[in-house]
C-alpha atoms as a PDB file:
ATOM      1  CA  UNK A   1      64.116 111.276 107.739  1.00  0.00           C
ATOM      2  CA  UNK A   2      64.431 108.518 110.029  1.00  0.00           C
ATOM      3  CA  UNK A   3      65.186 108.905 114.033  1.00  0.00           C
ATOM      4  CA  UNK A   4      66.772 105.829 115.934  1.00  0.00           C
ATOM      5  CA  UNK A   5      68.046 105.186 119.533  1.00  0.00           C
ATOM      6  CA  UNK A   6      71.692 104.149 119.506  1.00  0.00           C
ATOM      7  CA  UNK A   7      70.659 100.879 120.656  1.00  0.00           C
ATOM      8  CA  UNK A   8      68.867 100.644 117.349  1.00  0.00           C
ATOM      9  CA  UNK A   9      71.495 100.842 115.250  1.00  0.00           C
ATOM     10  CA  UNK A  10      74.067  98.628 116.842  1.00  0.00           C
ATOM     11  CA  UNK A  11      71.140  95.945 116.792  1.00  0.00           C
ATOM     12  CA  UNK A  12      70.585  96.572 112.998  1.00  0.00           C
ATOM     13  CA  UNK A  13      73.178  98.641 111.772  1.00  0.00           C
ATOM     14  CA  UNK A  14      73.277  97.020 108.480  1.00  0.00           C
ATOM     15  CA  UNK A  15      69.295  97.981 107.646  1.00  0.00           C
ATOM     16  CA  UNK A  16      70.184 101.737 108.376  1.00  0.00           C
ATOM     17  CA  UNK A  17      72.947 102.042 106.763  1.00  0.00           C
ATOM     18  CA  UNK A  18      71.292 100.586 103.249  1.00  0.00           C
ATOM     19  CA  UNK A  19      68.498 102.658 103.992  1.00  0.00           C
ATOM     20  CA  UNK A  20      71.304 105.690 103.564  1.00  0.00           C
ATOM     21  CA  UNK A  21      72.988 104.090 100.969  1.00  0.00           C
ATOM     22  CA  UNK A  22      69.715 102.910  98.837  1.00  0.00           C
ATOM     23  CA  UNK A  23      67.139 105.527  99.663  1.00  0.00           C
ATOM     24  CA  UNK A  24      69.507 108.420  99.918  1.00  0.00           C
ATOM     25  CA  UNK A  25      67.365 108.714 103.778  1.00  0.00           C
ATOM     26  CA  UNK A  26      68.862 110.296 106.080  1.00  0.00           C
ATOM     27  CA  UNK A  27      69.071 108.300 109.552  1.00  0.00           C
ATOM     28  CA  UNK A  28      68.964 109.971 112.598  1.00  0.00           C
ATOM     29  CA  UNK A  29      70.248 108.543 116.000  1.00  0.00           C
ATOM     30  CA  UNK A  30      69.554 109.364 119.476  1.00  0.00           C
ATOM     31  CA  UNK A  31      71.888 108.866 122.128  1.00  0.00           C
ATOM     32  CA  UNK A  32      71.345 109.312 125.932  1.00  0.00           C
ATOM     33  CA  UNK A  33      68.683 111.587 125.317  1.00  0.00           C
ATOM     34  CA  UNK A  34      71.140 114.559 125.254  1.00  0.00           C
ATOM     35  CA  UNK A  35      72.663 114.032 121.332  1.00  0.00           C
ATOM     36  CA  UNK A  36      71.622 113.281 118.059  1.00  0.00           C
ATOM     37  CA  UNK A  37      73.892 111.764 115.528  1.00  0.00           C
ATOM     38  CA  UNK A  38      73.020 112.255 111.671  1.00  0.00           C
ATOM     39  CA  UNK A  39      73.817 109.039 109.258  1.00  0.00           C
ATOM     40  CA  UNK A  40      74.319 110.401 105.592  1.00  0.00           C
ATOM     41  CA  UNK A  41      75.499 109.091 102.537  1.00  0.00           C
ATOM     42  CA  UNK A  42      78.417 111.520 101.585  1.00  0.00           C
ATOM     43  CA  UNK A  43      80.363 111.241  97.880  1.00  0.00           C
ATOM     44  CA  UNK A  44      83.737 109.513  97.795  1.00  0.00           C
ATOM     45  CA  UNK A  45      86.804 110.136  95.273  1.00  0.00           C
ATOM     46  CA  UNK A  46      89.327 107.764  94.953  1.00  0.00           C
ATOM     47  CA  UNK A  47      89.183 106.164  98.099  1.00  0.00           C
ATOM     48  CA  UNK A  48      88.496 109.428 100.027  1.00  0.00           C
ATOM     49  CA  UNK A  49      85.899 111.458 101.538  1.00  0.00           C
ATOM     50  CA  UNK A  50      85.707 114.573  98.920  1.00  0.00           C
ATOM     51  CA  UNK A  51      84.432 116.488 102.004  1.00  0.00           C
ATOM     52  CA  UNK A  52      87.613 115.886 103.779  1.00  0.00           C
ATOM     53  CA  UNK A  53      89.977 116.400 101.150  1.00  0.00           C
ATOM     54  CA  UNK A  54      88.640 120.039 100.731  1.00  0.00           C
ATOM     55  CA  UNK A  55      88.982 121.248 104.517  1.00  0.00           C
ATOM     56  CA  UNK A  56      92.607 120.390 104.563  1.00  0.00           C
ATOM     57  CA  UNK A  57      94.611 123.433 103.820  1.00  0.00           C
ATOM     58  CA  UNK A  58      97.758 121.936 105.221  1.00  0.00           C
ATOM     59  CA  UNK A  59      98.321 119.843 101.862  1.00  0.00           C
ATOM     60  CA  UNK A  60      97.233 123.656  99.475  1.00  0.00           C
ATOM     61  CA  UNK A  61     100.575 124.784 101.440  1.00  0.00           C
ATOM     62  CA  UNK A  62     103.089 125.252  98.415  1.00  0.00           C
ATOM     63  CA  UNK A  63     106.468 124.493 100.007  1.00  0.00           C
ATOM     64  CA  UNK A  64     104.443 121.354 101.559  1.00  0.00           C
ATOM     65  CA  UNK A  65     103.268 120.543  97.687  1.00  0.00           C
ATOM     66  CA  UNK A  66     107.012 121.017  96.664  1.00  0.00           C
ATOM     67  CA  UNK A  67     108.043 118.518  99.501  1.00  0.00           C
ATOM     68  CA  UNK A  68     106.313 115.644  98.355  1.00  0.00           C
ATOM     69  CA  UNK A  69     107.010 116.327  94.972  1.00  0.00           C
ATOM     70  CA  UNK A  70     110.813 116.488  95.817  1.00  0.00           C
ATOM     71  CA  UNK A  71     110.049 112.938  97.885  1.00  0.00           C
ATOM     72  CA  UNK A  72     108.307 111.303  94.758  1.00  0.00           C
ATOM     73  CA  UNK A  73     110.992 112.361  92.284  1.00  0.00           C
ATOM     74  CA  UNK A  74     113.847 110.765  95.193  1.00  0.00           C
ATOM     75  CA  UNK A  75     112.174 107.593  95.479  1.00  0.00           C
ATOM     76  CA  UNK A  76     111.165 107.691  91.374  1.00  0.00           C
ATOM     77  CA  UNK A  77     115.154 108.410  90.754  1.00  0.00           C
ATOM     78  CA  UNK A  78     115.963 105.230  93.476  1.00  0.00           C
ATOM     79  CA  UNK A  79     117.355 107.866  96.433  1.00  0.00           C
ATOM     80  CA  UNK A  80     115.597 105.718  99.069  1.00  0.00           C
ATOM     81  CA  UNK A  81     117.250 103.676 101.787  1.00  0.00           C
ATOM     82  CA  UNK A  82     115.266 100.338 102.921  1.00  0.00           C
ATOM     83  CA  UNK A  83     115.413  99.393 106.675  1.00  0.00           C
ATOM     84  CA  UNK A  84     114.453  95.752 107.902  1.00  0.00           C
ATOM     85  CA  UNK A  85     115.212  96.289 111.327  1.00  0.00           C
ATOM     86  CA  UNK A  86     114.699  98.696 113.717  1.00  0.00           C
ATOM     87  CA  UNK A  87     118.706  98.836 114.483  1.00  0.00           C
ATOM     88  CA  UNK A  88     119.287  99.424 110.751  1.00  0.00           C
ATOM     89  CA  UNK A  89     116.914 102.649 111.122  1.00  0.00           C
ATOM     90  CA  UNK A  90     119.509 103.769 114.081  1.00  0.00           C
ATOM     91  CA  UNK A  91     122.305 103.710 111.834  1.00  0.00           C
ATOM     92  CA  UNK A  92     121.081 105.626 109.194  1.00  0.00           C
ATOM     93  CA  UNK A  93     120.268 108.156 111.225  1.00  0.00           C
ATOM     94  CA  UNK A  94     123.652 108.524 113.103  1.00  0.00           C
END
């Protein structure tokens, strides 16, 4: 484990964060005296923090679940409506 001011890292944030990356290290930072901030190398899935993904109970919500698979079926079917402008938008929804 490595501690840091937050001056530090702005002046070589690059170096820490490959020492997270590479060495799996775990970076801390000091800020103001008052707060530390913890650098670590979390795992990623498809373009998203796993982590995150987890937490969010809004999207294990069935009739949210059945919502976007009603939307992906609408647009997969062609039941979509394309607006260029925002005037076009207005009308649509009138």
């Amino acid at each position: 484990m490595i501690e840091i001011t937050s001056t530090e890292l702005r002046r070589n944030m690059g170096k820490y964060l490959e020492l997270v990356v590479e060495n799996k290290e775990q970076v801390l930072v000091r800020y103001r005296k008052k707060r530390v901030f913890s650098l670590t190398l979390e795992p990623i899935k498809g373009g998203r923090i796993e982590k995150a993904e987890k937490n969010d109970k809004y999207f294990e919500q069935p009739e949210v679940l059945q919502s976007i698979l009603r939307g992906r079926e609408d647009v997969k079917a062609g039941r979509v409506r394309k607006f260029t402008t925002v005037k076009d938008l207005w009308e649509g929804i009138q």
